[in-house]
Every structure is written in C-alpha cells, then in structure tokens.
N, C-alpha and C. Protein backbone atom coordinates (compact mmCIF):
# COMPACT_ATOMS: atom_id res chain seq x y z
N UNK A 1 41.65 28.78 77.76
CA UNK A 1 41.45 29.05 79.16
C UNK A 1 40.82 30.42 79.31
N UNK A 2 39.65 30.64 80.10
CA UNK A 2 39.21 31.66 80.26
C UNK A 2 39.54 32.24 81.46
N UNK A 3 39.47 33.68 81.40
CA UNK A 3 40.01 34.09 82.76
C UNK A 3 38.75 35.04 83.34
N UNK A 4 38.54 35.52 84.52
CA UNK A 4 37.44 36.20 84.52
C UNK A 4 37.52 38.14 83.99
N UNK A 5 38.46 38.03 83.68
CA UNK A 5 37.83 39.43 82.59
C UNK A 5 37.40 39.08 81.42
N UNK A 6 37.27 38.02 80.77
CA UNK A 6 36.73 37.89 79.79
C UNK A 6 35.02 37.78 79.85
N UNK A 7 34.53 37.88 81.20
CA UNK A 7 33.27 37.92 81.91
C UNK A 7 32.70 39.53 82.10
N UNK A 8 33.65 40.49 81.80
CA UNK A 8 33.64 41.65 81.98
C UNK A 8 33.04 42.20 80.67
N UNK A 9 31.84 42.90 80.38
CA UNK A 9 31.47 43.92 79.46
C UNK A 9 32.67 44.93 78.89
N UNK A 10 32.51 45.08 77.93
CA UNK A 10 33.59 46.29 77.18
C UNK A 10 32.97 47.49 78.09
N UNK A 11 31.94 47.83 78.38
CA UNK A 11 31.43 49.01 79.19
C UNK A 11 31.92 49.10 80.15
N UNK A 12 32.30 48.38 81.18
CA UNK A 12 32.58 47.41 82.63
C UNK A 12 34.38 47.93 82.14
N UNK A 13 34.83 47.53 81.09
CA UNK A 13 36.14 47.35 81.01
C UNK A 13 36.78 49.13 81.06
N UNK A 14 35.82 49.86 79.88
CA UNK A 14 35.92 51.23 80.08
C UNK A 14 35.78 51.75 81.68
N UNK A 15 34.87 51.66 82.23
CA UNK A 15 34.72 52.25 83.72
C UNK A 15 36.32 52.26 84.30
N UNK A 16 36.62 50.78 84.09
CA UNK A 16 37.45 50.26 85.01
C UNK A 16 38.95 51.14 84.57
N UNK A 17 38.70 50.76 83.32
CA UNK A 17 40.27 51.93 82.70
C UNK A 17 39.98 53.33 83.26
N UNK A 18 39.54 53.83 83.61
CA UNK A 18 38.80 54.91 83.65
C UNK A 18 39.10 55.78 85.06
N UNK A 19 38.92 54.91 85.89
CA UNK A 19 38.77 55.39 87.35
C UNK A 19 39.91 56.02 87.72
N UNK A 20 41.07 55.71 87.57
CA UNK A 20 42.29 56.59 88.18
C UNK A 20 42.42 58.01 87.55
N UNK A 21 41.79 58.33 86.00
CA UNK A 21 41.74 59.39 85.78
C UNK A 21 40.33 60.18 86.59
N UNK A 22 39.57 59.51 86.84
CA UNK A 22 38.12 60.41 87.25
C UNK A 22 38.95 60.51 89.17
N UNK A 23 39.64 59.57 89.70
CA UNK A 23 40.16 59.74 90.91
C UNK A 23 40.82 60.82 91.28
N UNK A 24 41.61 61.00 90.59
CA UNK A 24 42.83 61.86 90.30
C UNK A 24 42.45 62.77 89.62
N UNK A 25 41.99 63.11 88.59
CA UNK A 25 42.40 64.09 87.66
C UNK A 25 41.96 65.27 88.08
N UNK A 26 41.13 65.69 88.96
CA UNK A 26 40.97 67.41 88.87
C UNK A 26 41.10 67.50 90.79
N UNK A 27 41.97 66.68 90.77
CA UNK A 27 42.41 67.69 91.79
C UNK A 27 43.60 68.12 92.48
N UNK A 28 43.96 69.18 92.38
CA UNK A 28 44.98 70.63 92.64
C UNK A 28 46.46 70.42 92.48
N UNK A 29 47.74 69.98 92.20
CA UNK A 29 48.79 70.08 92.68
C UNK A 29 49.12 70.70 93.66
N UNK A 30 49.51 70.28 94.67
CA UNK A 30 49.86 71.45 95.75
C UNK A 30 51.34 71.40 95.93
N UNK A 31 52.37 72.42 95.68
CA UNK A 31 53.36 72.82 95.67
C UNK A 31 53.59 73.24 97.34
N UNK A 32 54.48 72.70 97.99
CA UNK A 32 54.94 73.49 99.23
C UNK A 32 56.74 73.62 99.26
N UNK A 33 56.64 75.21 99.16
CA UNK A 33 58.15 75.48 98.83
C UNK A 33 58.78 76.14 99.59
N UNK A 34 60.15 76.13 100.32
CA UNK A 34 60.88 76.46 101.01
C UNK A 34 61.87 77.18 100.54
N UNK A 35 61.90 78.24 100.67
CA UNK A 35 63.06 79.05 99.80
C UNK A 35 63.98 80.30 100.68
N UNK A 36 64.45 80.59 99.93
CA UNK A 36 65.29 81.62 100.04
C UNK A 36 65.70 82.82 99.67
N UNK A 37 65.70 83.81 100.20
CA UNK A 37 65.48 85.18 99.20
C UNK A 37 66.19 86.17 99.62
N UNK A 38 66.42 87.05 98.39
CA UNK A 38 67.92 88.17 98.84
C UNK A 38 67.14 89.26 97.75
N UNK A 39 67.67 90.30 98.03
CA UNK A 39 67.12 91.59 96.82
C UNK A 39 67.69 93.15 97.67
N UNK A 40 66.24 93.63 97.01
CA UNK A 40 66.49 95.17 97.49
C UNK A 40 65.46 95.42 97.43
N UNK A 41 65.17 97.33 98.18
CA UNK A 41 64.07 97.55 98.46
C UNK A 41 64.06 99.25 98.40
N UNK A 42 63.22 100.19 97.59
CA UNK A 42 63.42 101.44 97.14
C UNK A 42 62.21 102.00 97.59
N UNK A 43 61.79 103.06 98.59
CA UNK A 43 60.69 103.43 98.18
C UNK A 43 60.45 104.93 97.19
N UNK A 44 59.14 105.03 97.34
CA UNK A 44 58.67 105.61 96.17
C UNK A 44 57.77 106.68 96.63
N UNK A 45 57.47 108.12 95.67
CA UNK A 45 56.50 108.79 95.79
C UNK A 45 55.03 108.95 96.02
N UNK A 46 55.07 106.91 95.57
CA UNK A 46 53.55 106.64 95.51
C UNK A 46 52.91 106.73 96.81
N UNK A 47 51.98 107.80 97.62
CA UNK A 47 51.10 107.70 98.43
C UNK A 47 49.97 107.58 98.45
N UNK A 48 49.54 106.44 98.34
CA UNK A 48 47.81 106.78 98.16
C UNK A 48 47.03 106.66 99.22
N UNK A 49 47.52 106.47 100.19
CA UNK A 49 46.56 107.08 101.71
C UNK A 49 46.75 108.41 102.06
N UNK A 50 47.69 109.04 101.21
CA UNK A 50 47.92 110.47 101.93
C UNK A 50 48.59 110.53 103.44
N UNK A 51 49.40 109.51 103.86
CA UNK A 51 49.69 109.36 105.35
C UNK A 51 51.31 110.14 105.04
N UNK A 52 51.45 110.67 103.97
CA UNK A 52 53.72 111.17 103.97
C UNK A 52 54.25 109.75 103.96
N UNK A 53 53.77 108.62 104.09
CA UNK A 53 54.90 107.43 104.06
C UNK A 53 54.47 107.05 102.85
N UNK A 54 55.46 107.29 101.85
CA UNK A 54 55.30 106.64 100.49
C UNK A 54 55.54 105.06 100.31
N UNK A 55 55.13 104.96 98.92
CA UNK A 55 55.09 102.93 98.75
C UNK A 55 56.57 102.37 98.99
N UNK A 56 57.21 100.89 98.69
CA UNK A 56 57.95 101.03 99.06
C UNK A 56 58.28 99.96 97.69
N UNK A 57 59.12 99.59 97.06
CA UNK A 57 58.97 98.59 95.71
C UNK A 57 60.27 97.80 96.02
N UNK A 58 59.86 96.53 95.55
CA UNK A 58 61.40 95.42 96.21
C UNK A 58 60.96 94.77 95.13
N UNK A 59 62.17 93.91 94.79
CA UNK A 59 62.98 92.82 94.03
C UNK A 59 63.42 92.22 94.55
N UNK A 60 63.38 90.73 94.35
CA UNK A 60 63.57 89.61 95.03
C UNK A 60 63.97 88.32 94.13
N UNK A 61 65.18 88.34 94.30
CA UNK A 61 65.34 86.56 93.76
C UNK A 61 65.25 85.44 95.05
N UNK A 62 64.61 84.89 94.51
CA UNK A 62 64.21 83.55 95.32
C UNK A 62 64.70 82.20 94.82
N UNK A 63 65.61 81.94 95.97
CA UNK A 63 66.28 80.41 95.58
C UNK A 63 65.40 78.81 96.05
N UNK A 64 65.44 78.05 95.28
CA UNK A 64 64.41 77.01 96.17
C UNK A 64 63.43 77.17 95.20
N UNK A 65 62.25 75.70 95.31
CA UNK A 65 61.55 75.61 95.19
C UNK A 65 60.83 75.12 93.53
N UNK A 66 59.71 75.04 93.45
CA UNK A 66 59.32 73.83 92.18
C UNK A 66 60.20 73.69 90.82
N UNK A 67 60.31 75.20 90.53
CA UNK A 67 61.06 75.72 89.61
C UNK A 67 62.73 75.73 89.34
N UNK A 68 63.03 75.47 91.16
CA UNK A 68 64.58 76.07 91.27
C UNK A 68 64.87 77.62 91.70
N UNK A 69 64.43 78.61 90.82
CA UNK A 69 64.82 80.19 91.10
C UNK A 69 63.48 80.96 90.76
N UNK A 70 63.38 82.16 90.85
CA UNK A 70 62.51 83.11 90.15
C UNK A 70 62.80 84.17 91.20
N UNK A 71 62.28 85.21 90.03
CA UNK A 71 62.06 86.64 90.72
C UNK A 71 60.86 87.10 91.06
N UNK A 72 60.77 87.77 91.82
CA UNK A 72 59.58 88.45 92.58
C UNK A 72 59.80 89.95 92.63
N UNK A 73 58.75 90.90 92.39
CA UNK A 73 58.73 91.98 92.41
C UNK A 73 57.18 92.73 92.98
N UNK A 74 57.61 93.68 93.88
CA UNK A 74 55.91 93.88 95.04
C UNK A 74 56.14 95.43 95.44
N UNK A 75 55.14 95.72 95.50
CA UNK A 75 54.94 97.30 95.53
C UNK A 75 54.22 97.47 96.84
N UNK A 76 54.30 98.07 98.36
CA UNK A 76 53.64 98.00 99.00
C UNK A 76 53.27 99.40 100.16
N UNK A 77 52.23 99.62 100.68
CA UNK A 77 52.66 100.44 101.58
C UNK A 77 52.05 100.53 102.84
N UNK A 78 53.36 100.60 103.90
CA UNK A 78 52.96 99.98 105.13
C UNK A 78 52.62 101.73 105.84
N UNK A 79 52.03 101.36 106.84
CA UNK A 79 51.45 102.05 107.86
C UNK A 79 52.32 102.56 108.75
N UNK A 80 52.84 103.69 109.20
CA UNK A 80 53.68 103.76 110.71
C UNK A 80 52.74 103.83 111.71
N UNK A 81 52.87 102.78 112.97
CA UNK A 81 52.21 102.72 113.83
C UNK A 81 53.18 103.66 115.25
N UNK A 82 54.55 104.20 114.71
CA UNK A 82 55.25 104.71 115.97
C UNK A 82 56.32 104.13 116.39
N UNK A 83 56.86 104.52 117.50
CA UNK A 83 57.65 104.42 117.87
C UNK A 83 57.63 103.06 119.16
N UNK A 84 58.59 102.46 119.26
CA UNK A 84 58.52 101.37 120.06
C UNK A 84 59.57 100.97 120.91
N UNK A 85 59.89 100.32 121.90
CA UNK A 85 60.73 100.09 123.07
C UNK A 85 61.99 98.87 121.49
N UNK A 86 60.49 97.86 121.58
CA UNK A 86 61.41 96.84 120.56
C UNK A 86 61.78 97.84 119.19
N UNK A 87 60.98 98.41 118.56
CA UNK A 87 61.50 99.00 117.38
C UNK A 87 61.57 100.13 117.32
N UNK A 88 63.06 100.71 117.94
CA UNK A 88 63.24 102.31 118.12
C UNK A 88 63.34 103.19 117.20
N UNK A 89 63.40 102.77 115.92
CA UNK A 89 63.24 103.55 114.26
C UNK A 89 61.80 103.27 113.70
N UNK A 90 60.82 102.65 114.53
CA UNK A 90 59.52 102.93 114.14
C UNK A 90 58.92 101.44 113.72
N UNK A 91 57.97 101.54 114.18
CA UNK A 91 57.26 100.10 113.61
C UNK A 91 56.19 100.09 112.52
N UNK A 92 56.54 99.37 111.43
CA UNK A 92 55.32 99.43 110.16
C UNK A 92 54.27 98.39 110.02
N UNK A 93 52.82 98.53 109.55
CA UNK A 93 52.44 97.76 109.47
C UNK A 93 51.31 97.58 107.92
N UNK A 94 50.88 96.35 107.17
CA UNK A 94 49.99 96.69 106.60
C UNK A 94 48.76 95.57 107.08
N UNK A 95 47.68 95.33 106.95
CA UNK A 95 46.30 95.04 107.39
C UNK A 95 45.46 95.56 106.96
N UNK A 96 45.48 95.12 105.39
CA UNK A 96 44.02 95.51 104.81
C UNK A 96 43.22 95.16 105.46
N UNK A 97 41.62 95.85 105.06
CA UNK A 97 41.91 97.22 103.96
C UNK A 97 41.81 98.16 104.89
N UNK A 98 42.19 97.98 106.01
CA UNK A 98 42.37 99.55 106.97
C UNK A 98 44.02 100.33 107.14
N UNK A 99 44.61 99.36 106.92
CA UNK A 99 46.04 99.76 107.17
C UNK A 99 47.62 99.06 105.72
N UNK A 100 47.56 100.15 104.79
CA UNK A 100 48.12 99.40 103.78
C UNK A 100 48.00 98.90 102.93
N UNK A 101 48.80 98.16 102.04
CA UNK A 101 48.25 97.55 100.84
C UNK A 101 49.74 96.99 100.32
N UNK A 102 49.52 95.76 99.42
CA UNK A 102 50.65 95.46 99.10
C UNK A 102 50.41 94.32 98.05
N UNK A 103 51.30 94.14 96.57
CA UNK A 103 50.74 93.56 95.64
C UNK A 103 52.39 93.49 95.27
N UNK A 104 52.36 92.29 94.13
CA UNK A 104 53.20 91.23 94.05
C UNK A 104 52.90 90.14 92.91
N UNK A 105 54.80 90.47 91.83
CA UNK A 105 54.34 89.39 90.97
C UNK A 105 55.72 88.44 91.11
N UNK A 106 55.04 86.89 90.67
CA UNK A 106 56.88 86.29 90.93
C UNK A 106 56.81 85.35 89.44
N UNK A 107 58.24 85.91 88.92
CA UNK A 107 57.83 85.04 88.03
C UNK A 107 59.02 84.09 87.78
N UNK A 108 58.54 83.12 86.88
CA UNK A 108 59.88 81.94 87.01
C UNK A 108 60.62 82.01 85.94
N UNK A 109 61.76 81.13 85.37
CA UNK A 109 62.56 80.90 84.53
C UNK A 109 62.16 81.01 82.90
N UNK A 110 61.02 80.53 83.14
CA UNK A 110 60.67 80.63 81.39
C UNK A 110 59.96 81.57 80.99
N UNK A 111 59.68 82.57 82.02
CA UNK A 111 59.21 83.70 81.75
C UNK A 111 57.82 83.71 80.99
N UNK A 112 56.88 82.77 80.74
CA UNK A 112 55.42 81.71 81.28
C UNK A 112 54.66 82.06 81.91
N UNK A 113 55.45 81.67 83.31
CA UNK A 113 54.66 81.48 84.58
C UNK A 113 54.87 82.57 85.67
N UNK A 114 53.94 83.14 85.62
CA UNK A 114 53.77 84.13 86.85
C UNK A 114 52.58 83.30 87.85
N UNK A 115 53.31 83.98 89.05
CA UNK A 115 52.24 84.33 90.58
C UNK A 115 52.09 85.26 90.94
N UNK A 116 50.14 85.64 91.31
CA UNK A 116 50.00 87.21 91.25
C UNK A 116 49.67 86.73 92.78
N UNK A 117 50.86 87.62 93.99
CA UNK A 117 50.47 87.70 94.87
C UNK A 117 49.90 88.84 95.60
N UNK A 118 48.96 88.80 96.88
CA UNK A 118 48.24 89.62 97.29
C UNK A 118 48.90 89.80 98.92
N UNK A 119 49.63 90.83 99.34
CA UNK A 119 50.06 90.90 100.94
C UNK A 119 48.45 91.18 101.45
N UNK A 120 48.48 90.40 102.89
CA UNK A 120 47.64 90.42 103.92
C UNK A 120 47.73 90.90 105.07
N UNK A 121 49.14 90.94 105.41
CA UNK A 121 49.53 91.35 106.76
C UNK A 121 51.54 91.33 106.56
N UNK A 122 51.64 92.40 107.47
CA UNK A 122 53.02 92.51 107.66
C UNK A 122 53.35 93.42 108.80
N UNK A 123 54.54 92.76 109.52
CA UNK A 123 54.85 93.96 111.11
C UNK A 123 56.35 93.71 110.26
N UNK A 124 57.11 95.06 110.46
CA UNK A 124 57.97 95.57 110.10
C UNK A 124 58.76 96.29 110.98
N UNK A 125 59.94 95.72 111.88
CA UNK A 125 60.30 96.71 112.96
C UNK A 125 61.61 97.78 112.26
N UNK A 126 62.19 98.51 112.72
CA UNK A 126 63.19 98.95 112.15
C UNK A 126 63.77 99.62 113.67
N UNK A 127 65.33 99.49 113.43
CA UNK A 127 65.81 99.86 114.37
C UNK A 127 67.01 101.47 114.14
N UNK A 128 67.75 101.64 115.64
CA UNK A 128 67.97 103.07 115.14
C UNK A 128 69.32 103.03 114.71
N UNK A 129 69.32 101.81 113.96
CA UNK A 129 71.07 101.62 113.11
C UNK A 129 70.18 102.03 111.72
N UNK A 130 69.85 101.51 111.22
CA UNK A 130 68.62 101.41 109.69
C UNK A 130 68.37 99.29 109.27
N UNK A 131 68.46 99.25 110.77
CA UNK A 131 68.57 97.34 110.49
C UNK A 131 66.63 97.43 110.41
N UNK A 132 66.11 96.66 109.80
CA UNK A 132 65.07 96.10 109.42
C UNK A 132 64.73 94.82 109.95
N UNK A 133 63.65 94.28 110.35
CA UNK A 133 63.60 92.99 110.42
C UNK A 133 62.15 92.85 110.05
N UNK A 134 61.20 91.63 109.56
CA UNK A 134 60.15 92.11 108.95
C UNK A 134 59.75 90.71 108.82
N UNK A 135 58.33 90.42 109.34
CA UNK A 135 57.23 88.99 108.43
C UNK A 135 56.40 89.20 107.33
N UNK A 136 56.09 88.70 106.34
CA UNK A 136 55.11 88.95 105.23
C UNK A 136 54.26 88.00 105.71
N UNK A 137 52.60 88.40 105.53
CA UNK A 137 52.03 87.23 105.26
C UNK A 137 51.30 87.45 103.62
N UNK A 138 50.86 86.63 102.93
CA UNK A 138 49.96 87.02 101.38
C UNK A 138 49.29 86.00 101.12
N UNK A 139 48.71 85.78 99.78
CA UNK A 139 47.87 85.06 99.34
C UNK A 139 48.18 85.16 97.85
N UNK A 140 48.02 84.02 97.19
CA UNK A 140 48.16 83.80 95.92
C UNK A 140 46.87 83.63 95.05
N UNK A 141 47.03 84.78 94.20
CA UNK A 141 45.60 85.00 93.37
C UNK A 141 45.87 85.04 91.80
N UNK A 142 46.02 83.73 91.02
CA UNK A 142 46.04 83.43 90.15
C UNK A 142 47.17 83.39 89.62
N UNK A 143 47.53 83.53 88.29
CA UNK A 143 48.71 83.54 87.58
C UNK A 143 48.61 83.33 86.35
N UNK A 144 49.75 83.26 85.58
CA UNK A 144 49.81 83.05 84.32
C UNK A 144 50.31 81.36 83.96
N UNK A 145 50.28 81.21 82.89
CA UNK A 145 50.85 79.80 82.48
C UNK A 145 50.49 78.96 83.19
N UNK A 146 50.88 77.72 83.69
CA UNK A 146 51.15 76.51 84.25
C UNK A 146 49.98 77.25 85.93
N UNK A 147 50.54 78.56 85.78
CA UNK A 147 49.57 78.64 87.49
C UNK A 147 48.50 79.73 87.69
N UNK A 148 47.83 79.95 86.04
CA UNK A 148 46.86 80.19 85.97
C UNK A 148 45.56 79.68 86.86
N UNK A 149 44.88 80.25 87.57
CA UNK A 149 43.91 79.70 88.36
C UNK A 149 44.43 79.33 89.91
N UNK A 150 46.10 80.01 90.01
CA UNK A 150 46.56 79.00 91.35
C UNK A 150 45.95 80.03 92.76
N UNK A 151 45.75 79.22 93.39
CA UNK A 151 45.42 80.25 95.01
C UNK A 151 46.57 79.49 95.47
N UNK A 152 46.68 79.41 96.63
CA UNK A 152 47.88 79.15 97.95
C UNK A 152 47.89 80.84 99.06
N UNK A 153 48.98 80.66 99.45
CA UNK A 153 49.65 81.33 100.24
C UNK A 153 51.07 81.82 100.64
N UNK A 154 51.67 82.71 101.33
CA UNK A 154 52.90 82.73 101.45
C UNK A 154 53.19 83.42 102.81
N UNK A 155 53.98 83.04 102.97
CA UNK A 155 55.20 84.12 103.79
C UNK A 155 56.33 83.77 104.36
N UNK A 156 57.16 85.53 104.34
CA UNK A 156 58.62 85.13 104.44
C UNK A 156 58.86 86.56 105.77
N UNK A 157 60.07 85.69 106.31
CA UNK A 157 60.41 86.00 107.10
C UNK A 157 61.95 87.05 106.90
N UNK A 158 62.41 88.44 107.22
CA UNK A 158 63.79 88.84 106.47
C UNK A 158 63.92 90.06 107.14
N UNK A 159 65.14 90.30 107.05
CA UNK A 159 65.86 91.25 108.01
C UNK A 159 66.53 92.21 106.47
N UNK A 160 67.44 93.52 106.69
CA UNK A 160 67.28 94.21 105.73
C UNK A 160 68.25 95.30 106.63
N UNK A 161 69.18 96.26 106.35
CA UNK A 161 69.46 97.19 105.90
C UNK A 161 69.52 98.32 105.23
N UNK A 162 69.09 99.22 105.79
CA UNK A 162 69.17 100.94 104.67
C UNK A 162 70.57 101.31 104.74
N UNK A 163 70.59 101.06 103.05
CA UNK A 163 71.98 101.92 102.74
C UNK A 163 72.30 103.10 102.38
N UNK A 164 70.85 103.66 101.74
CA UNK A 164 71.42 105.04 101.39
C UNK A 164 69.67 105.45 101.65
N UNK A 165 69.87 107.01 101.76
CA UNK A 165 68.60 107.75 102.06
C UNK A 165 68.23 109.17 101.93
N UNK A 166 67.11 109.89 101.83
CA UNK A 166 67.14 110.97 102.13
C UNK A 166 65.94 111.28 102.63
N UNK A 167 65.36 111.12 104.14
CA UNK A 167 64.47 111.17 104.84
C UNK A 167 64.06 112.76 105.28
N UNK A 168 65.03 113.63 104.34
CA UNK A 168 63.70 115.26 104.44
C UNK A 168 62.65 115.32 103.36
N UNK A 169 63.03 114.45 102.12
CA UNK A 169 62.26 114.30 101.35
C UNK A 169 61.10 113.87 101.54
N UNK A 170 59.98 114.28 100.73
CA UNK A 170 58.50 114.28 100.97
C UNK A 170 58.13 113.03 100.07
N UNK A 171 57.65 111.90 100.18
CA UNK A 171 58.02 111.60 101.45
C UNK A 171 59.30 111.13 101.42
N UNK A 172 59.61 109.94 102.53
CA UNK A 172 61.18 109.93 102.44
C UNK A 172 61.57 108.93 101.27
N UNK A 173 63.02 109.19 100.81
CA UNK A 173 63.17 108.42 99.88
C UNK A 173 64.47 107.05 100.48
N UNK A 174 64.54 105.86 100.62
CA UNK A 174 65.32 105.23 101.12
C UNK A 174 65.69 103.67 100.10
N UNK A 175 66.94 103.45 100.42
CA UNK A 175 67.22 102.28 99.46
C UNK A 175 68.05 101.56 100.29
N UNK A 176 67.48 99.83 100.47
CA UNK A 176 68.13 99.44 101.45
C UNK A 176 67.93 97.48 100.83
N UNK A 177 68.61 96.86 101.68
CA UNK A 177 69.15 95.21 101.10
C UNK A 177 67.95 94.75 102.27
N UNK A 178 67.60 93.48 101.44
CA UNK A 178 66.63 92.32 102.48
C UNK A 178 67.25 90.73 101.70
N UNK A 179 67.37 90.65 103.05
CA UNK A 179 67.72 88.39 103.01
C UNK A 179 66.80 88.11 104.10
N UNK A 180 66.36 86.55 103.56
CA UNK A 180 65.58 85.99 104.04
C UNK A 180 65.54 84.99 103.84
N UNK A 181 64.15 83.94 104.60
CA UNK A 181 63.56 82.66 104.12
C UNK A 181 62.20 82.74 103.91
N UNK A 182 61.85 82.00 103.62
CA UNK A 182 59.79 81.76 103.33
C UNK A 182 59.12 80.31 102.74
N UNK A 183 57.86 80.64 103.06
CA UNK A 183 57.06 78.98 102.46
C UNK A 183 56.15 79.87 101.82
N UNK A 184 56.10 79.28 100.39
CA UNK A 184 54.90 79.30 99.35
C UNK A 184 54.17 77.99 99.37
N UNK A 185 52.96 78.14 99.60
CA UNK A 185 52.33 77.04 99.12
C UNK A 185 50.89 77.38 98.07
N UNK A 186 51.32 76.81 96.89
CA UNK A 186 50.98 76.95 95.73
C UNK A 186 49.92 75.68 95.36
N UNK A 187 48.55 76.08 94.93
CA UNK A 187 47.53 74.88 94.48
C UNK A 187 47.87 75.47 93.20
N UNK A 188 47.78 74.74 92.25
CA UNK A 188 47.31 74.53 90.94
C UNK A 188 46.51 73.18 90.19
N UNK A 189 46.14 73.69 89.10
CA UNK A 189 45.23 72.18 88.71
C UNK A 189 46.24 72.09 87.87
C-alpha cells in the first residue's frame, strides 16, 4: 500500500523536517519576570559630576523569576533636584546623559549568568523621617552565559530607610535598607 509520502522527494522530505527549526529557531526567548527585592544601599565618595552628592552602591537579592533568586549589585548617581512639598528631605533624580548615571550587574545562581544593566531614569523622593521611596527605570545590555547578547528592560518600584549617617561629610556618607517589587523583561536567543 502506498501512501502519499512515498510521492515525496527525499529533498521535499528534508524541507519538510526542517521547517519548525528554520520557524522557530532564531528567535529571542523572552523572559518576563516578576520579582521581589530586599538589600541595602551605601553611598560613596565617588563624584563624578562634581555636584557634593556622591554615588550611591546597593545590593539586592531578588526573589522570583526564570532562575528563582539572584543578586544584583548597581552603582549610581542621582541628581538633587531640591526640595519639595511631596518630598521634604529632597528629591533625586537620574536622566541621562544630563542628569546622573547608573550601572548594574545581576547575577544568578550558578554564577554563569550575568545581566549588565543600564539605569535610564529614576525619581527618588525622600522624606524628613530618612523614609525613601523610589522608581527605577533601565535597560538590559548584554550579559554573560546563557544571556550573553540579552537586551530587555527593567524596573522596580521600593521604598527604603536610612539607618545610619553622617551628612557633614563631604560628600554625605549614608547607609540605609530598600524592599521592593519589579518586572524584568529579558530577550535572549
């Protein structure tokens, strides 16, 4: 009994095996992750605008998402735009490349895979207890391992506390807690 693939060319038969990989195959994983995040946040001597508000460096474990956990670690420095009705301890901001800068690595469990992120924007209120409240926005510019080549995006949303400080210092020096939430969304091939 013949059936009609036996009417089919071996060439014809290759194509046909063929197509779900040429369909599929090069394009992106897209990761969209919902997480959760707790750490701390120190700043630092580093000024490189010369504005007295030094960088500010945080650690971050992040719960959630493709992996399960990872840490994140970002060096940034925001802008004081002043004083405000809503944020009576001063409002920060960054908005490259006129206002700030802020850079960022997260890496996961097997210590592999990094994400090199890039901040884009951030408003930062602070109030006159030392409560914090704060949006990130960034961009994901490559990585190591598994997310080598990845772009996406991010941001998280987190509130924060200064616990200890010494604001005569040039510039000031402050160490304070951030919890939060956020969405990564991560392309990779």
């Amino acid at each position: 009994m013949k059936t009609g693939f036996s009417k089919l060319s071996p060439c014809a038969i290759t194509l046909l095996l063929s197509l779900p990989a040429i369909a599929w195959g090069d394009k992106p994983q897209v990761d969209v992750e919902n997480v959760s995040v707790a750490g701390s946040f120190l700043t630092s001597r580093i000024d490189n605008n010369g504005d007295g508000q030094g960088s500010s460096w945080c650690t971050l474990r992040i719960k959630g998402g493709y992996q399960g956990s990872s840490m994140q670690q970002c060096v940034s420095e925001d802008v004081f735009e002043g004083f405000t009705d809503d944020c009576p301890g001063g409002l920060f901001v960054v908005t490259p490349p006129a206002k700030g800068t802020g850079m960022g690595v997260r890496t996961f469990p097997n210590a592999q895979d990094q994400v090199f992120l890039r901040l884009t924007e951030r408003e930062l209120c602070a109030n006159e207890f030392g409560g914090i409240e704060g949006t990130d926005h960034g961009v994901i510019e490559g990585g190591t391992g598994q997310y080598e080549g990845a772009t996406g995006s991010y941001s998280l949303n987190y509130t924060g506390q200064l616990l200890y400080g010494d604001e005569t210092a040039i510039p000031p020096q402050l160490f304070g807690s951030i919890l939060g939430s956020g969405t990564y969304i991560i392309e990779r091939q």
